[in-house]
PDB file of N, CA and C in Angstrom:
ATOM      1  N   UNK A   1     -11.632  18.289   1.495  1.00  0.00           N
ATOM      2  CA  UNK A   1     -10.616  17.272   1.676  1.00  0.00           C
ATOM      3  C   UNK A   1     -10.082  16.867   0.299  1.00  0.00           C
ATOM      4  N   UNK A   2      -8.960  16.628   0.427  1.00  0.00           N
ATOM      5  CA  UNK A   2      -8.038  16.349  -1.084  1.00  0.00           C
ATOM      6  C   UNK A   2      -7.829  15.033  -0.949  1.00  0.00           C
ATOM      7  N   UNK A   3      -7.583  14.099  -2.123  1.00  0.00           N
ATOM      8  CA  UNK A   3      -7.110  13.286  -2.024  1.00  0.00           C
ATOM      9  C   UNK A   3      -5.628  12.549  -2.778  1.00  0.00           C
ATOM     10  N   UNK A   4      -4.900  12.516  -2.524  1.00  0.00           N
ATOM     11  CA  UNK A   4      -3.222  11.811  -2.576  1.00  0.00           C
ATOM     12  C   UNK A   4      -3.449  10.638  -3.294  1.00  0.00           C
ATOM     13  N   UNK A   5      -3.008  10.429  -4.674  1.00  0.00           N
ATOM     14  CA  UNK A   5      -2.517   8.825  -4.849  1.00  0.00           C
ATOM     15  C   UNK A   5      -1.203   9.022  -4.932  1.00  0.00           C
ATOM     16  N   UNK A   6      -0.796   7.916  -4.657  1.00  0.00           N
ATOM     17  CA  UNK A   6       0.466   7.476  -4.951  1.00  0.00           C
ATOM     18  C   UNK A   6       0.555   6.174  -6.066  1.00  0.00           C
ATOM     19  N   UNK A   7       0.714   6.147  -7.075  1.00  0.00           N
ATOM     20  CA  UNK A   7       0.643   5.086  -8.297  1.00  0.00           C
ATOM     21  C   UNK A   7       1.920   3.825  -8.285  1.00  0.00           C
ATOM     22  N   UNK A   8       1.326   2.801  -7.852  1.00  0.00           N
ATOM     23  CA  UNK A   8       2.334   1.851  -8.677  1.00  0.00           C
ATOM     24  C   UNK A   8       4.180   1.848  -8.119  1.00  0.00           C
ATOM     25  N   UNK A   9       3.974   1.647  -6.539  1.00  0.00           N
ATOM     26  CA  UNK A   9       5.242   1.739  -6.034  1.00  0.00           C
ATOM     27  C   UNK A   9       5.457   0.402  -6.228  1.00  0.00           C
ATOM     28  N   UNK A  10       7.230   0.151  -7.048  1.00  0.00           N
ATOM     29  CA  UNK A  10       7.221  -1.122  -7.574  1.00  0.00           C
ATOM     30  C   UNK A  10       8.451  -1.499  -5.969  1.00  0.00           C
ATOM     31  N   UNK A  11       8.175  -2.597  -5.707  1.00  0.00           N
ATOM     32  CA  UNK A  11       8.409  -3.339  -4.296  1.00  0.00           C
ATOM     33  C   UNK A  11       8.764  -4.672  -4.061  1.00  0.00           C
ATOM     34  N   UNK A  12       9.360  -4.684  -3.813  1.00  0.00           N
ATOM     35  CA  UNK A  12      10.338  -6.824  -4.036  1.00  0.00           C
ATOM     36  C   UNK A  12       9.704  -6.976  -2.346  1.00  0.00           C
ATOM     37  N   UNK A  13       9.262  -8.404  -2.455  1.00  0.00           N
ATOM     38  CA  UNK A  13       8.827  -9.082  -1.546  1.00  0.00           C
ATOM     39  C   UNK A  13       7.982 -10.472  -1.162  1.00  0.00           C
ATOM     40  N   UNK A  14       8.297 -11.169  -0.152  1.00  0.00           N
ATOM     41  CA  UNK A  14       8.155 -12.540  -0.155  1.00  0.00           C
ATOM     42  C   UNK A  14       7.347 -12.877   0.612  1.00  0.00           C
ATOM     43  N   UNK A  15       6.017 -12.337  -0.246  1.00  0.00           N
ATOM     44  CA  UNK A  15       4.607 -13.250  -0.088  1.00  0.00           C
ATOM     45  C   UNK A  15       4.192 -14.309  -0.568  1.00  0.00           C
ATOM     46  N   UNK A  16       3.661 -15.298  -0.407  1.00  0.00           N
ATOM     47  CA  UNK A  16       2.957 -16.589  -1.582  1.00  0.00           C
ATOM     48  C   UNK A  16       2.789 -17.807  -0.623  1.00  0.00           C
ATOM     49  N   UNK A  17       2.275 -18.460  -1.636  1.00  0.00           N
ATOM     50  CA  UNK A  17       1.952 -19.746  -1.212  1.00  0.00           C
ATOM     51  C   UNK A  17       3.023 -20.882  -2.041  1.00  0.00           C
ATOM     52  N   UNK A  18       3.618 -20.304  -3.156  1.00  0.00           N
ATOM     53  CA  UNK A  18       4.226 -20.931  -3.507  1.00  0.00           C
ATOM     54  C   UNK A  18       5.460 -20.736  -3.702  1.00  0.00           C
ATOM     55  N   UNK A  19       6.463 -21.923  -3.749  1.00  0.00           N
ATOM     56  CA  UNK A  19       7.877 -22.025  -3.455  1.00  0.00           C
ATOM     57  C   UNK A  19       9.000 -20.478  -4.405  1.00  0.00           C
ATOM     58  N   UNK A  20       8.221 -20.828  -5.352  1.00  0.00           N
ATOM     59  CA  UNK A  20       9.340 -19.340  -6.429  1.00  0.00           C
ATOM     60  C   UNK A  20       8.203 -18.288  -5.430  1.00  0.00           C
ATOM     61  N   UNK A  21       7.332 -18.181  -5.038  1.00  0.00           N
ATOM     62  CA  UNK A  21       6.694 -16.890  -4.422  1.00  0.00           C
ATOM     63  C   UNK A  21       7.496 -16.605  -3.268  1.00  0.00           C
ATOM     64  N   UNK A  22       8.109 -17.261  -2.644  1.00  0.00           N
ATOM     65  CA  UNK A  22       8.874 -17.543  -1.383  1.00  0.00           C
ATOM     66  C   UNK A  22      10.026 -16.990  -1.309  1.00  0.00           C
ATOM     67  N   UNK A  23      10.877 -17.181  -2.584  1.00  0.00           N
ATOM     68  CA  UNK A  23      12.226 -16.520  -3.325  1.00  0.00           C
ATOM     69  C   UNK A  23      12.106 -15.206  -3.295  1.00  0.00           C
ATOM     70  N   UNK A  24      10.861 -14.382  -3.549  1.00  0.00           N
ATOM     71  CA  UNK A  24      10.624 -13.400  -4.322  1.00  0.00           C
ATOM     72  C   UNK A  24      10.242 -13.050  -5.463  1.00  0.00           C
ATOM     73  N   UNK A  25       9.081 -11.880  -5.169  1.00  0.00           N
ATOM     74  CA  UNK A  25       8.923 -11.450  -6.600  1.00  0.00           C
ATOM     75  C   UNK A  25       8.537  -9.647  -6.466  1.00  0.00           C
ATOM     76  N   UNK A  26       7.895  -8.951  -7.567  1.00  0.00           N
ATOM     77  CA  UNK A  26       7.850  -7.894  -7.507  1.00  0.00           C
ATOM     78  C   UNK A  26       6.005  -7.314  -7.194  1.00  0.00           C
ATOM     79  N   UNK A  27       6.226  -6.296  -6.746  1.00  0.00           N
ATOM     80  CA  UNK A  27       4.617  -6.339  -6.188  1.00  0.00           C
ATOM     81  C   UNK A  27       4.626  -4.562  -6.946  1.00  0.00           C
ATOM     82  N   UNK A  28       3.192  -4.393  -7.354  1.00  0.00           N
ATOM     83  CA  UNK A  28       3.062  -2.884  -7.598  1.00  0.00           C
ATOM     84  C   UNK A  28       1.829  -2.623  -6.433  1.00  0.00           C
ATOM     85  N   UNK A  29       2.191  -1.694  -5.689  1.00  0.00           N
ATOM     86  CA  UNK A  29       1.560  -0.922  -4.632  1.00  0.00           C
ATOM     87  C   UNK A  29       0.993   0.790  -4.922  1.00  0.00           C
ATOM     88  N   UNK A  30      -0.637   0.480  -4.928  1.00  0.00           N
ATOM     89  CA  UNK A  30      -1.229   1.971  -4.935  1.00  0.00           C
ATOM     90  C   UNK A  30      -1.224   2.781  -4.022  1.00  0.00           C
ATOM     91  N   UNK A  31      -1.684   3.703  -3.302  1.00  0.00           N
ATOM     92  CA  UNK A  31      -2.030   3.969  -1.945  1.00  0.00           C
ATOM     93  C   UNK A  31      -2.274   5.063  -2.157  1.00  0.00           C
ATOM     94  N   UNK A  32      -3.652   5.537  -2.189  1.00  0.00           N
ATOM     95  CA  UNK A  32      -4.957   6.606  -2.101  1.00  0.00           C
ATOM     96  C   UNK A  32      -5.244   6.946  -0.801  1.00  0.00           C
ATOM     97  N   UNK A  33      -4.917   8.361  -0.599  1.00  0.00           N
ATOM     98  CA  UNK A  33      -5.334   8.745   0.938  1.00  0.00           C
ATOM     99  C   UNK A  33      -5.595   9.849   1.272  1.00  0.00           C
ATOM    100  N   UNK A  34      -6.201   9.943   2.136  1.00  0.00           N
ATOM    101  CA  UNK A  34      -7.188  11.803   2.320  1.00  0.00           C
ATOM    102  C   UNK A  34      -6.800  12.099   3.945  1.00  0.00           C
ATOM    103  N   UNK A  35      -6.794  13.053   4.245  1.00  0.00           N
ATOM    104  CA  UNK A  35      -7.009  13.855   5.872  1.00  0.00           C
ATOM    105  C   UNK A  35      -7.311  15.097   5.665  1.00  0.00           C
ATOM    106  N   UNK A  36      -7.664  15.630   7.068  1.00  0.00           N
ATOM    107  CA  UNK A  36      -8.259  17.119   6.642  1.00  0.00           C
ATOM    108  C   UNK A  36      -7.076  17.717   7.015  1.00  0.00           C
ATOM    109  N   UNK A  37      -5.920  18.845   6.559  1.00  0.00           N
ATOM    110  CA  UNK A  37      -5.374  19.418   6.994  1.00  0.00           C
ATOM    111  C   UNK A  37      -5.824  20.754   7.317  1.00  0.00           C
ATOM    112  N   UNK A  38      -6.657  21.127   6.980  1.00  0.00           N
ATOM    113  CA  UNK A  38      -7.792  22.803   7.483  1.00  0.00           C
ATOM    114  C   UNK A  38      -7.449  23.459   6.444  1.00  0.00           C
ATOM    115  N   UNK A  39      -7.781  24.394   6.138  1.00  0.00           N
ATOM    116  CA  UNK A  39      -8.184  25.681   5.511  1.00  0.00           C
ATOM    117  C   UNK A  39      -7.122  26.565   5.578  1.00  0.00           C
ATOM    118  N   UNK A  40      -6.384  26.586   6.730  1.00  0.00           N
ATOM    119  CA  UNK A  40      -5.343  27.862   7.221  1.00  0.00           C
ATOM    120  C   UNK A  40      -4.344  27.398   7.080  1.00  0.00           C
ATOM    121  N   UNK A  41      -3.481  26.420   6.218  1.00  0.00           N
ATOM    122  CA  UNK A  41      -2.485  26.007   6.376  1.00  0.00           C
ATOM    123  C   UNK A  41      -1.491  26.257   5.820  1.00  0.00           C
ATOM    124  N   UNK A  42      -0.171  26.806   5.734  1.00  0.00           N
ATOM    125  CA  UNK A  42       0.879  27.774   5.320  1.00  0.00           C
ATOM    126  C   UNK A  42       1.276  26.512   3.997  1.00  0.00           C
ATOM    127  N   UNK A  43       2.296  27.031   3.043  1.00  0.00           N
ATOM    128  CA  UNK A  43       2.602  26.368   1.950  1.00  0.00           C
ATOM    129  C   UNK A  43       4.241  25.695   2.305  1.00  0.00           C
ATOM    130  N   UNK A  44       3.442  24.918   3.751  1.00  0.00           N
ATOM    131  CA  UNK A  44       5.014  24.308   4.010  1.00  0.00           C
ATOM    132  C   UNK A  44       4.474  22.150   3.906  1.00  0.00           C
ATOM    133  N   UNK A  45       5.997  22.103   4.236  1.00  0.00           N
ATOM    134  CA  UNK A  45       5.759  20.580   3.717  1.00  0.00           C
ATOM    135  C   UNK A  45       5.897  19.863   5.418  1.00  0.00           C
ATOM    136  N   UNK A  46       6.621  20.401   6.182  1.00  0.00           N
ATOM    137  CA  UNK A  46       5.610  20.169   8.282  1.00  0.00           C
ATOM    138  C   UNK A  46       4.560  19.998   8.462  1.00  0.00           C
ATOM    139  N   UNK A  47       3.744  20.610   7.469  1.00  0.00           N
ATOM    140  CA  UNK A  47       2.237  21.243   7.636  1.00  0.00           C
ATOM    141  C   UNK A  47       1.318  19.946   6.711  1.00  0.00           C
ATOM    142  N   UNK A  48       1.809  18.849   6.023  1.00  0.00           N
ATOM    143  CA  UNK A  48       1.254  17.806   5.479  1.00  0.00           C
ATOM    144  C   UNK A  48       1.827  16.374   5.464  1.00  0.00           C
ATOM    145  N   UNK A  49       1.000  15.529   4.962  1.00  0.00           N
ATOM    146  CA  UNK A  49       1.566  14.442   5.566  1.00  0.00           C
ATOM    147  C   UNK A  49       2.642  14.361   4.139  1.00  0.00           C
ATOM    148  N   UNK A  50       3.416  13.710   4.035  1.00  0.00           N
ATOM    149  CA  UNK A  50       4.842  14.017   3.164  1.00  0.00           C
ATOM    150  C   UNK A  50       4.591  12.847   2.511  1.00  0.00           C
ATOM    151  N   UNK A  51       4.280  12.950   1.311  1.00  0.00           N
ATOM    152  CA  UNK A  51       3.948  11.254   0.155  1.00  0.00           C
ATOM    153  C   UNK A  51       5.625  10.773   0.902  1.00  0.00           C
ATOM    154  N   UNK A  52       6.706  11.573   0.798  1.00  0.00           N
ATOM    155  CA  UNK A  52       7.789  10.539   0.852  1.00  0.00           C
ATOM    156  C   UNK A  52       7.677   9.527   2.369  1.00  0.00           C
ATOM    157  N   UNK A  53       7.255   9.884   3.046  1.00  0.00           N
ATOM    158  CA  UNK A  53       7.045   9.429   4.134  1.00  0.00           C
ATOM    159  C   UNK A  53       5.889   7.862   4.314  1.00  0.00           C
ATOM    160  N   UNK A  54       4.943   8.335   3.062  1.00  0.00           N
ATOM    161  CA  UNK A  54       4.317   7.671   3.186  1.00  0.00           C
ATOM    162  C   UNK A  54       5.044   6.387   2.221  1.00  0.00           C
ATOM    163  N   UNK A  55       5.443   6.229   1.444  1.00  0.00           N
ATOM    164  CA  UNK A  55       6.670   5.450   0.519  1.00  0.00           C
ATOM    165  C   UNK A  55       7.498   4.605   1.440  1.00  0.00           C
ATOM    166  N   UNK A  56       8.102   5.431   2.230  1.00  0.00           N
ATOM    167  CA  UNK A  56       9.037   5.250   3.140  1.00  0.00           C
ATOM    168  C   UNK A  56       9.088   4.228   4.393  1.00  0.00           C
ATOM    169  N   UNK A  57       7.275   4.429   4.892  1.00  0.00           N
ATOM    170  CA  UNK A  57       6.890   3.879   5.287  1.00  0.00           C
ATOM    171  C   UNK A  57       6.320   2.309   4.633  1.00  0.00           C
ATOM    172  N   UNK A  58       5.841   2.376   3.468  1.00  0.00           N
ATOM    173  CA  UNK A  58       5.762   1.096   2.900  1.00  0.00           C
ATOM    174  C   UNK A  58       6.762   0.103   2.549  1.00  0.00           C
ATOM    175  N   UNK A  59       7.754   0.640   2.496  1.00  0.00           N
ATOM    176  CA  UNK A  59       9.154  -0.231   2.044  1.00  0.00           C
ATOM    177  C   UNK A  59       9.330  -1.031   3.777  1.00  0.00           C
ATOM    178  N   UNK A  60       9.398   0.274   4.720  1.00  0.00           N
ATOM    179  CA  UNK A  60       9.806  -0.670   5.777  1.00  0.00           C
ATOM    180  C   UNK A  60       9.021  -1.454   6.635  1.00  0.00           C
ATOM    181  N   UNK A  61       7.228  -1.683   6.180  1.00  0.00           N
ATOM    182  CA  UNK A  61       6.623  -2.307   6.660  1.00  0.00           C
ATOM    183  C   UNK A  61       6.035  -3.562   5.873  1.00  0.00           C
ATOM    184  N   UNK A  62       6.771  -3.598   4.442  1.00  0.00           N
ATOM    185  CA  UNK A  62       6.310  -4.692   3.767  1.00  0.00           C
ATOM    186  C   UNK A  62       6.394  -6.059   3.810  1.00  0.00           C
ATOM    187  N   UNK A  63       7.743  -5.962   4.314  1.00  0.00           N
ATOM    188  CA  UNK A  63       8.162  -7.237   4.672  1.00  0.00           C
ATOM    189  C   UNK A  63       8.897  -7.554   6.254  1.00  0.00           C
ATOM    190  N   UNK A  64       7.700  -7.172   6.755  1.00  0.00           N
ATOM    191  CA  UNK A  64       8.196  -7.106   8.323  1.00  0.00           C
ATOM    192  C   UNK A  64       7.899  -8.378   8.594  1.00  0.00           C
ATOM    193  N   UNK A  65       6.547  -8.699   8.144  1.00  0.00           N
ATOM    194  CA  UNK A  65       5.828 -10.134   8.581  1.00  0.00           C
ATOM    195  C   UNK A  65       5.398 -10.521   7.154  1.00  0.00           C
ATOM    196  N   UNK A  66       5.682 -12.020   7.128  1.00  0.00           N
ATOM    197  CA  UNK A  66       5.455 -13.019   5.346  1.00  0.00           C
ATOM    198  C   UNK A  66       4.244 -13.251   5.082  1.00  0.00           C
ATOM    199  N   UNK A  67       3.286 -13.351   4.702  1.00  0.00           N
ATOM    200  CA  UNK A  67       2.110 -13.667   4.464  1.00  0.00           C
ATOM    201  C   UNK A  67       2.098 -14.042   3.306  1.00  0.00           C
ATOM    202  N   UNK A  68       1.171 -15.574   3.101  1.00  0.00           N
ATOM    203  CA  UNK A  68       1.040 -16.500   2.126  1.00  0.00           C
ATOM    204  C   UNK A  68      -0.181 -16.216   1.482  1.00  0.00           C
ATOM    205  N   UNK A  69      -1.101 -15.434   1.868  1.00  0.00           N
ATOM    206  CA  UNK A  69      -2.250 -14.649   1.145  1.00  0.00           C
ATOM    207  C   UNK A  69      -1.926 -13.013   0.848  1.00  0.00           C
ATOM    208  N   UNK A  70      -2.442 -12.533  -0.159  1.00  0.00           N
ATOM    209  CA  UNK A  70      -2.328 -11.246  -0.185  1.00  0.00           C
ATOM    210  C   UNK A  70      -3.667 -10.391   0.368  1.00  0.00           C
ATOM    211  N   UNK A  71      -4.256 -11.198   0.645  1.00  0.00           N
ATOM    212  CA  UNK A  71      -5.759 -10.974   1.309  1.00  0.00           C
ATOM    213  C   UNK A  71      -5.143 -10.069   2.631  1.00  0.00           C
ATOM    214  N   UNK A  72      -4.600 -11.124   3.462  1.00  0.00           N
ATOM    215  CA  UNK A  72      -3.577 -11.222   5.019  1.00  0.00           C
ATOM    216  C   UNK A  72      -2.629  -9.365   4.514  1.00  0.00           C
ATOM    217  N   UNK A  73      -2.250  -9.682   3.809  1.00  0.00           N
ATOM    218  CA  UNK A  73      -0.960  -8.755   3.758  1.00  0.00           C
ATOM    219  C   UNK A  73      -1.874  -7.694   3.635  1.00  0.00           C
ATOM    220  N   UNK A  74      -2.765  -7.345   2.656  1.00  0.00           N
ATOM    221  CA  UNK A  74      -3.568  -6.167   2.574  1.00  0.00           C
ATOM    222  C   UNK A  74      -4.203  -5.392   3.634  1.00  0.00           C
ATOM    223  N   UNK A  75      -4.769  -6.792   4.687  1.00  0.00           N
ATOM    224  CA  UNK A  75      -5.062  -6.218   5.936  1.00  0.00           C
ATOM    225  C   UNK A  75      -4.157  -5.561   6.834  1.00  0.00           C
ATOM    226  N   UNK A  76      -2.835  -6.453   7.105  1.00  0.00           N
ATOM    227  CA  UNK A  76      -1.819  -5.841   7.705  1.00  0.00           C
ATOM    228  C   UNK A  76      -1.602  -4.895   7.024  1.00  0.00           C
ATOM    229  N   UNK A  77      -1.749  -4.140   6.248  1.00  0.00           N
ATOM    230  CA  UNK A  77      -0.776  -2.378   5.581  1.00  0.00           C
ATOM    231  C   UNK A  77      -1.558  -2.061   5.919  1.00  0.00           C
ATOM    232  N   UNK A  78      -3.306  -2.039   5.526  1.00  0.00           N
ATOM    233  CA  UNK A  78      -3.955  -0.900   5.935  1.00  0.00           C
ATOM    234  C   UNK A  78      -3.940  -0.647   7.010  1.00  0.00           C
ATOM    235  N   UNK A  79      -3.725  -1.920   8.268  1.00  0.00           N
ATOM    236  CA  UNK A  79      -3.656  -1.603   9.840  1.00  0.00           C
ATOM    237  C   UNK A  79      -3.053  -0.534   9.922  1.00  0.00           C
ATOM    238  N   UNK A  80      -1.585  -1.334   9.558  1.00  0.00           N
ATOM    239  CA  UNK A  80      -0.272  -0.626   9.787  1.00  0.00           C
ATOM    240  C   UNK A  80      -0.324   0.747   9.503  1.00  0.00           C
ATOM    241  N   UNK A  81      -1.340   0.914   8.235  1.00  0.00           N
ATOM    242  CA  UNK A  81      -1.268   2.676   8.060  1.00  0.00           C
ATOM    243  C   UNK A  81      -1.941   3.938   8.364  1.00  0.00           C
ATOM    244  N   UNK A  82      -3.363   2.968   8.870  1.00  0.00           N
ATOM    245  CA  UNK A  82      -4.442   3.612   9.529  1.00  0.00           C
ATOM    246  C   UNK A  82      -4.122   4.360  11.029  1.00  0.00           C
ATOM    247  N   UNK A  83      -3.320   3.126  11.573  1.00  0.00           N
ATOM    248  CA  UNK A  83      -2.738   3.917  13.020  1.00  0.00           C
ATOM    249  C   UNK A  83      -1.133   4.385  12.818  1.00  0.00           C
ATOM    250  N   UNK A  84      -0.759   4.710  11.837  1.00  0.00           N
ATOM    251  CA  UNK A  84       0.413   5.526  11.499  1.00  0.00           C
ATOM    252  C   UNK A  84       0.124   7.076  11.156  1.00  0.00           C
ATOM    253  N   UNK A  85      -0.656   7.052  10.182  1.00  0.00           N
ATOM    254  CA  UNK A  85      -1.335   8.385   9.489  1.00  0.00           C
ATOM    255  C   UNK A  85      -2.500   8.762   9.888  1.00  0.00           C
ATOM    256  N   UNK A  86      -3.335   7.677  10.800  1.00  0.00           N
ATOM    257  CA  UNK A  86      -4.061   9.048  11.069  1.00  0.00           C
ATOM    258  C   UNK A  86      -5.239   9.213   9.964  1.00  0.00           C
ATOM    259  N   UNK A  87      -5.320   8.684   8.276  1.00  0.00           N
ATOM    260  CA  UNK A  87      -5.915   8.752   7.714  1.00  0.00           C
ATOM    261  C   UNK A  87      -7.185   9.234   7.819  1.00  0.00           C
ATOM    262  N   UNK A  88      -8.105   9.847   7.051  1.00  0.00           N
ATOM    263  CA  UNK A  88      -9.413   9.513   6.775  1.00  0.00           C
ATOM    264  C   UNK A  88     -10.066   8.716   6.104  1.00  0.00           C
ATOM    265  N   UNK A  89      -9.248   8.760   4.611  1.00  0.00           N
ATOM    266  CA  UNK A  89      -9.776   7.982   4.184  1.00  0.00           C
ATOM    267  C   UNK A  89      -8.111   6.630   3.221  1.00  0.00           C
ATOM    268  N   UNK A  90      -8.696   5.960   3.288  1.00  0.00           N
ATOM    269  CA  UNK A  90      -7.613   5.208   3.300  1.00  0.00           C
ATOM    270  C   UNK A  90      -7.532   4.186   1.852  1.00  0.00           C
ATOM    271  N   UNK A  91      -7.307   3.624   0.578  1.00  0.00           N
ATOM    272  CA  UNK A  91      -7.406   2.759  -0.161  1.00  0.00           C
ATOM    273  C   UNK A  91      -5.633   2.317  -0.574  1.00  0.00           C
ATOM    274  N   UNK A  92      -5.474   0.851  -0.594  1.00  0.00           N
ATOM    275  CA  UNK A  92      -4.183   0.538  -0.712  1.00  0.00           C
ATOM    276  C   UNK A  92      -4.591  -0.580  -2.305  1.00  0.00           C
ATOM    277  N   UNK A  93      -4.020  -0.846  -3.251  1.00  0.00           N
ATOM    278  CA  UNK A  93      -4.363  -2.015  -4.216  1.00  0.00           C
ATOM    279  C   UNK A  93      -3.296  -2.307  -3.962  1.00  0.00           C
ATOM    280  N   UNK A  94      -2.655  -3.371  -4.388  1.00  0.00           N
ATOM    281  CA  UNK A  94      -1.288  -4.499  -4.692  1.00  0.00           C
ATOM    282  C   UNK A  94      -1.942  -5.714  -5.859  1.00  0.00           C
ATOM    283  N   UNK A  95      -0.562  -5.415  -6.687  1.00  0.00           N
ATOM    284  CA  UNK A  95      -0.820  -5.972  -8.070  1.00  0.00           C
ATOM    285  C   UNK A  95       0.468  -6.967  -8.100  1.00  0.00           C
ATOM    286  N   UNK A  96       0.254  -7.941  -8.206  1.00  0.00           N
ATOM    287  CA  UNK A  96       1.328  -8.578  -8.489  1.00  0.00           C
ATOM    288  C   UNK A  96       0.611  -9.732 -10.016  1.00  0.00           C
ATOM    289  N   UNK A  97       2.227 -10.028 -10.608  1.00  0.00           N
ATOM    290  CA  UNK A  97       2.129 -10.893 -11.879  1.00  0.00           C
ATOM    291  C   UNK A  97       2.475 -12.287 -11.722  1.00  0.00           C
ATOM    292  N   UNK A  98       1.578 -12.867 -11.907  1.00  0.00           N
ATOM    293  CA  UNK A  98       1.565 -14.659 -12.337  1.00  0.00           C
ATOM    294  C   UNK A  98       1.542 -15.107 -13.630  1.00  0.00           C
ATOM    295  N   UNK A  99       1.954 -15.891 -13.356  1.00  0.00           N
ATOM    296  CA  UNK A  99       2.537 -16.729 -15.071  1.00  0.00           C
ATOM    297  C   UNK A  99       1.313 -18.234 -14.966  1.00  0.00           C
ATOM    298  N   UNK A 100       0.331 -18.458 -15.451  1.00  0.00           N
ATOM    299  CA  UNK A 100      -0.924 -19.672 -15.169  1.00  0.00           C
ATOM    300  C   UNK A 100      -1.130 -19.978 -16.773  1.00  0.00           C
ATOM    301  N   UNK A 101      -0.992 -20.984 -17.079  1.00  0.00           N
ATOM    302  CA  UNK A 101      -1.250 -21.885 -18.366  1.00  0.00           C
ATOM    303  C   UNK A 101      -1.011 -21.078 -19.520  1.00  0.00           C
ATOM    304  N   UNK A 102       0.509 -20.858 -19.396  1.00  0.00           N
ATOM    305  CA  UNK A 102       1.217 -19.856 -20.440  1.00  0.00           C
ATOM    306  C   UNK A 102       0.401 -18.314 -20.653  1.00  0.00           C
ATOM    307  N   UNK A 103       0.201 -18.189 -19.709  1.00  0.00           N
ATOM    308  CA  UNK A 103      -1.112 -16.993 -19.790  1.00  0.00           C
ATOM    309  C   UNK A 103       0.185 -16.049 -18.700  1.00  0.00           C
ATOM    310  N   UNK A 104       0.795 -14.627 -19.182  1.00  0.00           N
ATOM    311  CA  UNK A 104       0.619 -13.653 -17.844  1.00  0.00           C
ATOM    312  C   UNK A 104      -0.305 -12.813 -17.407  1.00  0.00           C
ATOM    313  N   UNK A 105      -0.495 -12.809 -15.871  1.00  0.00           N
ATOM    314  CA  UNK A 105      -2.192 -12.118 -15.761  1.00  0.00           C
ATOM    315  C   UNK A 105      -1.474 -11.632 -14.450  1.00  0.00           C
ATOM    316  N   UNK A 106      -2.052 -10.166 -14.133  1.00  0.00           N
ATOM    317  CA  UNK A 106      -2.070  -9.573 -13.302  1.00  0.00           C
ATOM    318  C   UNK A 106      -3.136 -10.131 -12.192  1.00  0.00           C
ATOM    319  N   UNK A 107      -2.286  -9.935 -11.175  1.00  0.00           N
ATOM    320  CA  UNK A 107      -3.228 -10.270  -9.845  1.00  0.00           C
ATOM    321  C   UNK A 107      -3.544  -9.128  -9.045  1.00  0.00           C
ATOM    322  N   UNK A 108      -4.964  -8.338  -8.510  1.00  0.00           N
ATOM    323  CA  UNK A 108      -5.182  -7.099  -8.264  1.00  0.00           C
ATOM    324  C   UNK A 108      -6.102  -7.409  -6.790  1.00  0.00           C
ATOM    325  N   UNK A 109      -5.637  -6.459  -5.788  1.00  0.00           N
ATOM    326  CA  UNK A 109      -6.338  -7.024  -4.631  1.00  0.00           C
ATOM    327  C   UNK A 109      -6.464  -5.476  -3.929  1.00  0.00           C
ATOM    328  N   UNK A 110      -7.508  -4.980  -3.336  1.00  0.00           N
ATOM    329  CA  UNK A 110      -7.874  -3.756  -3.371  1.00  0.00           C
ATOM    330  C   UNK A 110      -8.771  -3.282  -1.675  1.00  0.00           C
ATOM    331  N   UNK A 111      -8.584  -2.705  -0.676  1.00  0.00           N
ATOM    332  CA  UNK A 111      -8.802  -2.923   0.540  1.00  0.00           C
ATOM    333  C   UNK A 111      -9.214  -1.089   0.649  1.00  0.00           C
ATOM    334  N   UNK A 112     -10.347  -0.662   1.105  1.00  0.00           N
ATOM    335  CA  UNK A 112     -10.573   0.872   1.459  1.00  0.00           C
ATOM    336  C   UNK A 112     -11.329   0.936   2.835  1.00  0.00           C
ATOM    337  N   UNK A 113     -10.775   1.956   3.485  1.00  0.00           N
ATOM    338  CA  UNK A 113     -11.865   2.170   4.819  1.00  0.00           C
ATOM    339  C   UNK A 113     -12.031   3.584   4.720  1.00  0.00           C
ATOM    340  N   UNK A 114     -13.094   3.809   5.265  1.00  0.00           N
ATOM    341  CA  UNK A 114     -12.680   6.082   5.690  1.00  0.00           C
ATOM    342  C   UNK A 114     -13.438   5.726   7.055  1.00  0.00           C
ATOM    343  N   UNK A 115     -13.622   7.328   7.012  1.00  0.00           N
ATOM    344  CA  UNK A 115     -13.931   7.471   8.737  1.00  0.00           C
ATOM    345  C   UNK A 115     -15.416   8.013   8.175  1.00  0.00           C
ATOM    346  N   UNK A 116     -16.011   7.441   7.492  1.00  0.00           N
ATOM    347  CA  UNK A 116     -17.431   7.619   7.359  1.00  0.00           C
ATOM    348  C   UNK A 116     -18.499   7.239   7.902  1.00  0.00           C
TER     349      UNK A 116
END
C-alpha cells in the first residue's frame, strides 16, 4: 500500500469563535491517504483515486457547515472523506495562523483513522 500526501492546500474559510474568525481567514490543509489499488493495475488515472479529486473535494466540503472549533471541523472532513474515498488509511492536519500577545503562532490540529 502507498501512501498520497497532499501538502498544505491553502483554503479561505469561516471557522472560529471569534468575530474577525467569522469574516474569514486562511486555513492550510494536509491530507495523507492510502487504499489498496492491487498489484495488476494498468498506468491509467480511472484506475486511482485522482489527488485532483481529492482537492476538489475539499474546497467543496469546507465550508458547507461553520464550525466554531476546529476540533468539530476536523471531525466533519474526515467523516466526509472516509465515506467518500473509501480510504484505508486516512490523516487530515489544518493549520491555521493567530496573532496572541503580538506573538504569530501557528495553530495545528491533526485527526488519523485506518482500517486497522
Amino acid at each position: 500500500m502507498q501512501k498520497i500526501t497532499i501538502n498544505n492546500i491553502k483554503i479561505f474559510g469561516h471557522h472560529g469563535v471569534y468575530e474577525y474568525e467569522n469574516e474569514g481567514q486562511y486555513f492550510y490543509v494536509t491530507i495523507v491517504y492510502a487504499y489498496d489499488y492491487g498489484d495488476n493495475h494498468a498506468d491509467r488515472l480511472n484506475e486511482v483515486v485522482d489527488y485532483t479529486s481529492v482537492i476538489d473535494y475539499l474546497h467543496a466540503s469546507f465550508d458547507e457547515i461553520r464550525f466554531n472549533l476546529m476540533e468539530k471541523l476536523i471531525d466533519y472532513l474526515v467523516g466526509e472523506f472516509k465515506n467518500q474515498f473509501r480510504f484505508d488509511y486516512l490523516k487530515i492536519s489544518i493549520t491555521k495562523k493567530i496573532n496572541i500577545r503580538d506573538s504569530k503562532t501557528d495553530i495545528l490540529i491533526e485527526k488519523e483513522i485506518s482500517n486497522d
